[in-house]
Protein backbone atom coordinates (compact mmCIF):
# COMPACT_ATOMS: atom_id res chain seq x y z
CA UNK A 1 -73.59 44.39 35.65
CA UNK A 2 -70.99 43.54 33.00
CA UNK A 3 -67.47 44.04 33.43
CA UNK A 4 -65.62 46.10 31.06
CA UNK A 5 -63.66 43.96 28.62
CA UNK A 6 -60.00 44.00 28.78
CA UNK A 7 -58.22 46.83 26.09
CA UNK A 8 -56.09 45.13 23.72
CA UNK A 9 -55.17 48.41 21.90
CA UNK A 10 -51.96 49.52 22.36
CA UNK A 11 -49.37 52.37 21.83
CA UNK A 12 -46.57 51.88 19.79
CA UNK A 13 -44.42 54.87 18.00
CA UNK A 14 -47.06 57.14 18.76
CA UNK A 15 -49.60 55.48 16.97
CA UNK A 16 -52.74 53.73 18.33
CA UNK A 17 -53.20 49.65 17.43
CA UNK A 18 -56.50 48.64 18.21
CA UNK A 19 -54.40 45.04 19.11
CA UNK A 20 -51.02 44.24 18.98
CA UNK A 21 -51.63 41.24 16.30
CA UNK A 22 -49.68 42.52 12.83
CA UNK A 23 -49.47 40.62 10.24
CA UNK A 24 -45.06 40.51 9.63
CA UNK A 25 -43.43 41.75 6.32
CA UNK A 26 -44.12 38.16 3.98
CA UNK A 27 -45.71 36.21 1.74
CA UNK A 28 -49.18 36.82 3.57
CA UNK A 29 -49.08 40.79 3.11
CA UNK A 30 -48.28 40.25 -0.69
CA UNK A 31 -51.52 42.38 -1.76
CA UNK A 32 -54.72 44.85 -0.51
CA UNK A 33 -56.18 42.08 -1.16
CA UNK A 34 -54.76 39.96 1.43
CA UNK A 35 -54.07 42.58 4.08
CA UNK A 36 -58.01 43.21 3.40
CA UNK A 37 -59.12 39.71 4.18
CA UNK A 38 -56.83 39.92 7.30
CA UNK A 39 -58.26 43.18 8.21
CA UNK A 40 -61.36 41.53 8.54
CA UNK A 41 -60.56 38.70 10.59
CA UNK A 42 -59.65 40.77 13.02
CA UNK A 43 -55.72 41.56 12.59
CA UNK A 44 -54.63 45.21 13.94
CA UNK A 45 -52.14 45.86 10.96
CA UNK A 46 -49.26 44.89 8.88
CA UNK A 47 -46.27 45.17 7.88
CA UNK A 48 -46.57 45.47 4.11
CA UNK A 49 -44.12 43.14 2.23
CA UNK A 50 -40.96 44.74 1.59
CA UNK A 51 -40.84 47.08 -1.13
CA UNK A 52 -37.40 47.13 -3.04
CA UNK A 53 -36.87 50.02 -6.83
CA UNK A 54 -38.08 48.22 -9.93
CA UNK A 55 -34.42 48.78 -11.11
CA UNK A 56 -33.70 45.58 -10.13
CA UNK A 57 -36.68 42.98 -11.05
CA UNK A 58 -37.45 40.42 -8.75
CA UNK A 59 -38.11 36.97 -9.89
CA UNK A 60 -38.80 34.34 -7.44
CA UNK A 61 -37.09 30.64 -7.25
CA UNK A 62 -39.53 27.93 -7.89
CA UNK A 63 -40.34 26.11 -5.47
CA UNK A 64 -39.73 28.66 -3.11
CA UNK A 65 -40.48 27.14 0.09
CA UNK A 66 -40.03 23.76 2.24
CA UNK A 67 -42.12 22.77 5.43
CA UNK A 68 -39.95 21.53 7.75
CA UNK A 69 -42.65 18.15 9.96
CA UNK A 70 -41.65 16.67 13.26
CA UNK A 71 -43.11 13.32 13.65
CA UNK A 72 -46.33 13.83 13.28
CA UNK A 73 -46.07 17.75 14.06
CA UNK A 74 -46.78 19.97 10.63
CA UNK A 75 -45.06 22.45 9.63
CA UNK A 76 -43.11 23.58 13.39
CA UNK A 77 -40.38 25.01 11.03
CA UNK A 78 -40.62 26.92 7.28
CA UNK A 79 -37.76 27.66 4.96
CA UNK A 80 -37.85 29.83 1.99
CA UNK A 81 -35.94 31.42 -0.66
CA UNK A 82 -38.46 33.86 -1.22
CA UNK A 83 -37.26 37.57 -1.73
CA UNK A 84 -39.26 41.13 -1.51
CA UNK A 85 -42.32 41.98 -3.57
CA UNK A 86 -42.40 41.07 -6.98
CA UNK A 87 -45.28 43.20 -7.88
CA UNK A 88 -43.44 46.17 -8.33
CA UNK A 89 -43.53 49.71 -6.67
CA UNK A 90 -46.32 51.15 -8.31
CA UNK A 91 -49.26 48.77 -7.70
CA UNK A 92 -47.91 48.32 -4.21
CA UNK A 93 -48.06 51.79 -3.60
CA UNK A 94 -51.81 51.92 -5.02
CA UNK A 95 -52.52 49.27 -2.42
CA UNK A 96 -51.34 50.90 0.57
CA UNK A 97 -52.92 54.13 -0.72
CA UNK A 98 -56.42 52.00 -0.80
CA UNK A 99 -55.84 50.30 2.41
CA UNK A 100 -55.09 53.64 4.59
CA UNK A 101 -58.57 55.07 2.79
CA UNK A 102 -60.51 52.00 3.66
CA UNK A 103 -59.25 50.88 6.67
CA UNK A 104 -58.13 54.08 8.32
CA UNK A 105 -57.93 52.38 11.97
CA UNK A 106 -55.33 49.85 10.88
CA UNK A 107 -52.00 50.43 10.69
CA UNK A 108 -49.56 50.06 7.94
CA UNK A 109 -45.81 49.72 8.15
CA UNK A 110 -44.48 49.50 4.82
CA UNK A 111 -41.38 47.41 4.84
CA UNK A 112 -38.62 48.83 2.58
CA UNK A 113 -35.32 47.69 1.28
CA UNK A 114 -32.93 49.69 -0.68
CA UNK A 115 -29.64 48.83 -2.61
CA UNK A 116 -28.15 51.66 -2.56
CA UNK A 117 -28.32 55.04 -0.45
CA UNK A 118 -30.63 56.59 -3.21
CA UNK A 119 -32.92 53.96 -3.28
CA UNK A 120 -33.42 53.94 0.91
CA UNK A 121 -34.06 57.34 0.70
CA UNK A 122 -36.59 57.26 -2.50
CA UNK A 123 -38.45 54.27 -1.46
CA UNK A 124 -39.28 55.92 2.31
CA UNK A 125 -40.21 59.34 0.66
CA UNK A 126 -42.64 57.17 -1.94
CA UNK A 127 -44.15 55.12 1.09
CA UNK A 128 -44.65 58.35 2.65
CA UNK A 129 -46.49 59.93 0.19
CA UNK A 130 -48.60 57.02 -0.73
CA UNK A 131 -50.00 57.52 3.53
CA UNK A 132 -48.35 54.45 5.17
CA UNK A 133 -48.05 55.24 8.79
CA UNK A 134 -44.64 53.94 9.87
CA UNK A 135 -41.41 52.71 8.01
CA UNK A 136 -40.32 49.34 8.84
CA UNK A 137 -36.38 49.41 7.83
CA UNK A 138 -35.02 45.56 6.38
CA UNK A 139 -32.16 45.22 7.50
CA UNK A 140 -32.54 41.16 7.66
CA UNK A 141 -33.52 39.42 4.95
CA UNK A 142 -31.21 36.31 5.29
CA UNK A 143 -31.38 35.04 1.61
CA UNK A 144 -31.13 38.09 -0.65
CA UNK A 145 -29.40 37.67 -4.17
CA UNK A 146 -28.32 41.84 -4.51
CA UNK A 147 -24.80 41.87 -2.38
CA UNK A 148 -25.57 44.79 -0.07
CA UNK A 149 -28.66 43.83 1.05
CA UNK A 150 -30.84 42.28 3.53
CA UNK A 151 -28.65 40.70 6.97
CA UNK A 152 -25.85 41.82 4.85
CA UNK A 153 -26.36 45.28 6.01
CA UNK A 154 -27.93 44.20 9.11
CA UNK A 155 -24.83 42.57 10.12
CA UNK A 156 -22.78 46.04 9.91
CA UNK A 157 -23.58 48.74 11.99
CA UNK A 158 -21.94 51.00 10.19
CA UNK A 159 -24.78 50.38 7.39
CA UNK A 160 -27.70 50.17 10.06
CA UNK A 161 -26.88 53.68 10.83
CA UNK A 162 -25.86 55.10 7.56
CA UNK A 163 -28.99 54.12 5.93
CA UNK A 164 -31.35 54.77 9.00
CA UNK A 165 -30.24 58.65 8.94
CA UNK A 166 -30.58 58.35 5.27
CA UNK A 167 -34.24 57.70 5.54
CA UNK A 168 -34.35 59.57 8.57
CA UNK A 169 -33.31 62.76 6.97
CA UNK A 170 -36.68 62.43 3.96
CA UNK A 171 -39.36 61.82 6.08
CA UNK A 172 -41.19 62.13 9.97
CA UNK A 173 -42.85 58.99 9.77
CA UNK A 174 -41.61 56.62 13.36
CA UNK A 175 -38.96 54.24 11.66
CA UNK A 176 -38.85 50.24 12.69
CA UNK A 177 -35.66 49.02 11.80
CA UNK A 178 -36.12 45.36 11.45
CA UNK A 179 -32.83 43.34 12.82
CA UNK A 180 -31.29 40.10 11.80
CA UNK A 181 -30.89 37.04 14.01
CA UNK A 182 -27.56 35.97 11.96
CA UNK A 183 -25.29 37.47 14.61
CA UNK A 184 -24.22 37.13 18.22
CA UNK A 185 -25.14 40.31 19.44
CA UNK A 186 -27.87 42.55 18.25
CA UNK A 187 -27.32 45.51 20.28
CA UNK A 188 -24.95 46.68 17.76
CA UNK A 189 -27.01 47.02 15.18
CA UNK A 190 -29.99 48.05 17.24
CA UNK A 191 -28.14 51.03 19.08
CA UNK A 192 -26.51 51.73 15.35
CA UNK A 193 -30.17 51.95 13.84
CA UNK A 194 -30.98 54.43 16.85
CA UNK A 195 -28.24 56.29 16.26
CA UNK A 196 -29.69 57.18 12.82
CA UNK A 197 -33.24 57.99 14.14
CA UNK A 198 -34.76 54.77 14.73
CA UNK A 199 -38.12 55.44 16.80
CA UNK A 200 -38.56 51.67 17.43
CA UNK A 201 -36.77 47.90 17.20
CA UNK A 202 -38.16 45.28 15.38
CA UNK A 203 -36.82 41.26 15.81
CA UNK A 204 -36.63 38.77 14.29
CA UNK A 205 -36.20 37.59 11.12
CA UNK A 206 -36.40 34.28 9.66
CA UNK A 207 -32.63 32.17 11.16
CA UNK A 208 -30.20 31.27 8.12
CA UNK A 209 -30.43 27.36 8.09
CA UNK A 210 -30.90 24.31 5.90
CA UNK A 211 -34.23 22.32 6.86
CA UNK A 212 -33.68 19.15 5.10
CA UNK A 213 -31.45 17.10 2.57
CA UNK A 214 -32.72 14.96 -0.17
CA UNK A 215 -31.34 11.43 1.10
CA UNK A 216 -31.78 10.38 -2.77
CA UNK A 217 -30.16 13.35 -5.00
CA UNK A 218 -28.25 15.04 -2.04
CA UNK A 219 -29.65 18.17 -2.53
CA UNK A 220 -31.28 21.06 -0.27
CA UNK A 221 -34.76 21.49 0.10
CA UNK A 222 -36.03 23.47 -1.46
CA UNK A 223 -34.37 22.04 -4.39
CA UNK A 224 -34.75 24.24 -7.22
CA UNK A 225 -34.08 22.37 -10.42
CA UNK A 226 -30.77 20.77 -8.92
CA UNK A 227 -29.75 22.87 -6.27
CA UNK A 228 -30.41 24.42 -2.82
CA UNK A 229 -28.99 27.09 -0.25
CA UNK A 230 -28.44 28.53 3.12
CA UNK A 231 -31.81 30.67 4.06
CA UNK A 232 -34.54 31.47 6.37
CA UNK A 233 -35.61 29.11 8.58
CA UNK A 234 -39.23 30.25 10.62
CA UNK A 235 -41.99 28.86 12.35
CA UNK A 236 -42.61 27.43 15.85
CA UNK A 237 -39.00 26.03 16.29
CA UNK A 238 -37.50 29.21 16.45
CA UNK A 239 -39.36 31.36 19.12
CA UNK A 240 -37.03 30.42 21.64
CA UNK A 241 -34.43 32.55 19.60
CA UNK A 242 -36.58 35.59 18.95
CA UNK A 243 -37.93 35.32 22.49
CA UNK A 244 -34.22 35.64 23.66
CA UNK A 245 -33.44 38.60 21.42
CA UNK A 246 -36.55 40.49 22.25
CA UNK A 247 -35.80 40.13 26.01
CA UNK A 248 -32.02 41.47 25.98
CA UNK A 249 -33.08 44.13 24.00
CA UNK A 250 -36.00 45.14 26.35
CA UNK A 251 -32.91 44.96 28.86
CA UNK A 252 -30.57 46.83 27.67
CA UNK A 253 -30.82 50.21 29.16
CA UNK A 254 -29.32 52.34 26.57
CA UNK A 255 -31.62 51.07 23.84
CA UNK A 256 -35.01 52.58 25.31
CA UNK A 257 -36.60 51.85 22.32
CA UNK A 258 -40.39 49.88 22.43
CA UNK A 259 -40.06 46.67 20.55
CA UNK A 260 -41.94 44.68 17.93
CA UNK A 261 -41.44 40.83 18.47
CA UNK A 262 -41.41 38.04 15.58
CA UNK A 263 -40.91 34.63 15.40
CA UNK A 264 -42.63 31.39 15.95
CA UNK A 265 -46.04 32.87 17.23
CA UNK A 266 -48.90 30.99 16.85
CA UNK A 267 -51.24 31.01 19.28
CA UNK A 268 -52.13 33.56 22.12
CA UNK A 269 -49.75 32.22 24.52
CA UNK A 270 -46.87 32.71 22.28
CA UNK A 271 -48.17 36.16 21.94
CA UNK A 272 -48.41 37.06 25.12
CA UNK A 273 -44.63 35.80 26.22
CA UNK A 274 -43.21 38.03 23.82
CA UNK A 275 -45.43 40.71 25.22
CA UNK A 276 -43.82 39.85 28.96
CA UNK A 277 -40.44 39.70 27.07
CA UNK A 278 -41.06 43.60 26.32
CA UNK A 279 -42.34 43.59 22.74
CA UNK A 280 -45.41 46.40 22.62
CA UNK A 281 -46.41 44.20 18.79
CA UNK A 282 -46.33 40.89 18.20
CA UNK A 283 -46.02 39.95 14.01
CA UNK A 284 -46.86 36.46 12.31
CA UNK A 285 -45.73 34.48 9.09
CA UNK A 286 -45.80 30.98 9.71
CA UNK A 287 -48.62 30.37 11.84
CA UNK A 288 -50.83 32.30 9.41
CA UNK A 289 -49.38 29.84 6.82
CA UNK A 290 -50.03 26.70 8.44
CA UNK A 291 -53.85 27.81 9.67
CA UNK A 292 -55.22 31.02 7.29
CA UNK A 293 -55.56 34.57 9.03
CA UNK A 294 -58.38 33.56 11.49
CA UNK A 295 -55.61 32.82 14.16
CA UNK A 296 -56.51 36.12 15.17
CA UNK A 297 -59.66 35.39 16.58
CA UNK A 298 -57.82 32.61 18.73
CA UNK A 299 -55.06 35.41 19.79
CA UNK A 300 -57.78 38.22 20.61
CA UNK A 301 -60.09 35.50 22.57
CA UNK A 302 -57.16 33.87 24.48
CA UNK A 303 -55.84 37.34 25.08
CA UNK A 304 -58.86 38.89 26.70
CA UNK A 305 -60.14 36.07 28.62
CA UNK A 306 -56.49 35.97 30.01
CA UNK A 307 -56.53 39.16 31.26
CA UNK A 308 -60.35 39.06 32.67
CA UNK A 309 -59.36 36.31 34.54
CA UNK A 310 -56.11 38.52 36.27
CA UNK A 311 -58.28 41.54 36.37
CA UNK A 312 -55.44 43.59 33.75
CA UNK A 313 -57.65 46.37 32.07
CA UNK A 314 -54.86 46.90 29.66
CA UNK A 315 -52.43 45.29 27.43
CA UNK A 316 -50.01 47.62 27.63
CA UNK A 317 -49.76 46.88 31.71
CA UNK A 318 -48.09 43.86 30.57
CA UNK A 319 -45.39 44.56 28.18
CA UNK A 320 -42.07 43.72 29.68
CA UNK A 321 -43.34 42.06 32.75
CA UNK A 322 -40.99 39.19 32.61
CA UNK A 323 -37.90 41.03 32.03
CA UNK A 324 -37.17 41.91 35.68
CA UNK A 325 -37.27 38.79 36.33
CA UNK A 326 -34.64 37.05 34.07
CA UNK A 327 -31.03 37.09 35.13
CA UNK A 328 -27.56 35.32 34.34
CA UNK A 329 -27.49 31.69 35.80
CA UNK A 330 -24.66 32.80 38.38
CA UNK A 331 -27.65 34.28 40.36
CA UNK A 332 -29.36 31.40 40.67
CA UNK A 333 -29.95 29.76 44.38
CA UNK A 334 -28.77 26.74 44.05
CA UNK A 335 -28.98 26.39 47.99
CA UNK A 336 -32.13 25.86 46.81
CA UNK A 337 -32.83 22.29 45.14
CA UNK A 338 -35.40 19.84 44.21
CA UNK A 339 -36.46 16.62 42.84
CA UNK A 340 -39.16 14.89 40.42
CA UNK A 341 -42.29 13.65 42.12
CA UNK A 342 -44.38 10.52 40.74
CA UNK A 343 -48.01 10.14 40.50
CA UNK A 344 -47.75 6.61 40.10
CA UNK A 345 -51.72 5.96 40.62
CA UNK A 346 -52.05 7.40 37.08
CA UNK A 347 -48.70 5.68 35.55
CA UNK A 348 -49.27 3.34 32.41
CA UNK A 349 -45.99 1.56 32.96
CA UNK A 350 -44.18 2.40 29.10
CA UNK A 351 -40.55 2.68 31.14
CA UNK A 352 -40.09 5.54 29.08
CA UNK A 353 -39.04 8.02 32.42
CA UNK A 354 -36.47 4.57 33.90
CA UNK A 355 -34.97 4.28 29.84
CA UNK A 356 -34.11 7.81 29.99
CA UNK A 357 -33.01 8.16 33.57
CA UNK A 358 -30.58 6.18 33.02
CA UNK A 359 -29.47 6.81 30.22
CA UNK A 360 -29.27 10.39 30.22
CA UNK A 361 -30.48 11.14 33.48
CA UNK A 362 -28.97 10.26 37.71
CA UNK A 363 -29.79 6.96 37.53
CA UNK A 364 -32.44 7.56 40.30
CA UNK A 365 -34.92 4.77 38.54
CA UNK A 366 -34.88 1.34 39.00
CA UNK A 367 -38.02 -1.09 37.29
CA UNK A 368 -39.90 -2.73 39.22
CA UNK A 369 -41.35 -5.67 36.48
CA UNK A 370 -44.13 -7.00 38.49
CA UNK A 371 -45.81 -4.14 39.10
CA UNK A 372 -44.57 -2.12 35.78
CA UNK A 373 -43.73 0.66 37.74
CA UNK A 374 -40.70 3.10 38.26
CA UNK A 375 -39.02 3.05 41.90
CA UNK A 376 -37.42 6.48 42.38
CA UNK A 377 -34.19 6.73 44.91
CA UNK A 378 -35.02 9.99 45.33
CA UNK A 379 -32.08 11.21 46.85
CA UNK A 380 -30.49 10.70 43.29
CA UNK A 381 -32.30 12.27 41.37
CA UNK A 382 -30.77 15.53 39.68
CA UNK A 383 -33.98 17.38 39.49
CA UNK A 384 -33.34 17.14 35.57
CA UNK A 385 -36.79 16.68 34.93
CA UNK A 386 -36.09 14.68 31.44
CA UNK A 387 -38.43 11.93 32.74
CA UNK A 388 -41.29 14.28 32.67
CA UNK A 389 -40.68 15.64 29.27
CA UNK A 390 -40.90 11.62 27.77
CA UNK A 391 -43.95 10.62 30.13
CA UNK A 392 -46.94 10.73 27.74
CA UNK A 393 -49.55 11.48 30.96
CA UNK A 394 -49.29 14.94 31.06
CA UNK A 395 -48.80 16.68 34.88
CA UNK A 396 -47.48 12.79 36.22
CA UNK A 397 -44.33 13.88 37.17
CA UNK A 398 -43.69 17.09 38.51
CA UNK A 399 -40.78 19.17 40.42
CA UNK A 400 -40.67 19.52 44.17
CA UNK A 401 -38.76 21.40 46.27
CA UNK A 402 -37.23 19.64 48.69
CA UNK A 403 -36.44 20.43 52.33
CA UNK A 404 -33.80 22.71 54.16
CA UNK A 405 -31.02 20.61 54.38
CA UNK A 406 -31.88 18.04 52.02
CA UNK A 407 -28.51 16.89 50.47
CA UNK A 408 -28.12 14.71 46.86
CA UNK A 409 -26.39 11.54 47.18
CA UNK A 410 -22.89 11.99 45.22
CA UNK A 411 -22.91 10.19 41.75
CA UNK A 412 -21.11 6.48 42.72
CA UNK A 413 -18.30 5.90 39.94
CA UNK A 414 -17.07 2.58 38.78
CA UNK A 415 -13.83 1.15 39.19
């Protein structure tokens, strides 16, 4: 008999995803077109990029992005100066319209940006019309040209809730409001945006940085004709960010709002720790950049076979899993401790685990040159675990917990 397959749809602001895999508000939901080739591999909608008035035309920079390489690593970090749609509103609105007919099971939020009051509240009411089913509110766009706009608004709440209600008040459709990452706290913003209706929490946006500097003309990449600038910064290098913000939003109890998580996801794992983090939908930029929408495929297989193998029948059983279980350091039980444990059958003697014990570590290695081996004093070591992250055998040297009782030898100063 075969076992029913795991059910990756899932509920978020009242509407039914057959997955939670969205593409995010970008350069890869430019176009029907696009979204159309993504609804085919398999993604379960998007967040159309944000829609701004054609008062004020949008003209990109050129070159408009940078890939940011780490050693041989591609692309784990993005920065652009790209801005909304340049399309304009009509034949965007003539996409979505097409999409909704053709693909009625996928869901749309249209991303909108407005530049004044009026504009918020025409650009929902137009989105409406033209049948997207949710309103994804941006207030983060970290590199926006128009004063007023983007993490400019983001940044005060005052905005965040002004505009929210402003939408709020023109149309039923649930409302995302999309937060920036520019800021120390987000549960300003986030409990301003709810304040003015917001049905649901979306986070983050690309992080304001500068990925590289020409060494030879001094200037910022992207250098555009001469000069550079301050803007988003995505890609794999930042999920530890949106990770964080997604989790102390899931735990702040007077939010209550479900969550859509973005930032650094490429694979199924990343996927599924924002999903334990508390976000219901997960949404992707620079992973679909660096290997083309069938990521998706990778996501729902890697997904489903995960939950098989843990016997979950639902997705949704593991949204905010791991929030319970993260607390403030001062809770820790540091009664508690431990120490790294060699393998040293499988050890190919680099000394890369002794150079960095010592020099950033307990100095609980010592070389032993005949046999090109570490020696561990093991009642040194500081349980830092920096050896392990240097060894290139992967699983060689692991943490153990070491006995009741089991006390570190104090650090010996000179002098």
């Amino acid at each position: 008999m075969n076992k029913k397959k795991p059910d990756l749809s899932i509920s978020f602001c009242g509407k039914r995803f057959i997955n939670p895999f969205l593409l995010s508000s970008s350069p890869v939901s430019n176009s029907a077109e696009m979204v159309e080739r993504s609804y085919e591999a398999g993604w379960g909608g998007v967040a159309y990029k944000t829609l701004v008035s054609d008062r004020i035309p949008i003209t990109h920079p050129s070159p408009r992005m940078h890939p940011y390489h780490c050693g041989e690593k591609k692309l784990v970090g993005l920065q652009n100066v790209e801005q909304t749609t340049d399309r304009g509103l009509k034949p965007n609105l003539r996409d979505i319209s097409y999409l909704k007919k053709r693909w009625p099971d996928r869901i749309i939020l249209a991303s909108i940006m407005g530049f004044s009051n009026d504009e918020w509240a025409e650009l929902a009411k137009a989105c409406d019309a033209a049948g997207a089913d949710m309103l994804e509110l941006n207030f983060s766009c970290p590199h926006m040209a128009v004063e007023g706009s983007g993490c400019k608004v983001g940044q005060e709440h005052e905005l965040v809730e002004k505009f929210t209600a402003t939408v709020r008040k023109v149309t039923r459709l649930p409302l995302v409001a999309k937060m920036t990452p520019n800021l120390a706290d987000m549960s300003v913003p986030a409990l301003a945006a709810k304040a003015g209706g917001a049905d649901a929490i979306c986070a983050i946006n690309t992080v304001k940085g500068i990925s590289e500097i020409g060494l030879d003309d001094w200037v910022p990449k992207p250098n555009v004709f001469g000069k550079g600038a301050i803007s988003g910064y995505s890609g794999p290098a930042i999920k530890p960010i949106g990770l964080r913000f997604i989790a102390e939003l899931a735990m702040d109890k007077r939010l209550g709002l479900p969550l859509s998580g973005v930032g650094g996801i490429e694979t199924w794992g990343d996927c599924l720790e924002y999903i334990l983090a508390g976000a219901s939908t997960v949404q992707v930029t620079t992973g679909v950049i660096h290997y083309g929408y069938r990521i998706v495929e990778d996501m729902i297989e890697g997904l489903s076979d995960y939950m098989a193998g843990r016997g979950i029948a639902s997705v949704e059983e593991l949204v905010g899993k791991a929030v319970g279980r993260v607390h403030d350091t001062g809770r820790f039980d540091v009664k508690r401790q431990g120490s790294a444990r060699f393998d040293l059958e499988r050890c190919v003697g680099c000394g890369q685990c002794y150079i960095v014990c010592r020099d950033a570590g307990g100095f609980a290695l010592e070389w032993d040159a005949a046999k090109r081996r570490p020696r561990q004093e093991q009642d040194k070591c500081l349980s830092c675990m920096v050896c392990s992250f240097v060894c290139p055998v992967d699983g060689l040297i692991s943490f153990e917990e070491m006995p009741s009782g089991w006390k570190r030898r104090p650090t010996v100063t000179l002098g």
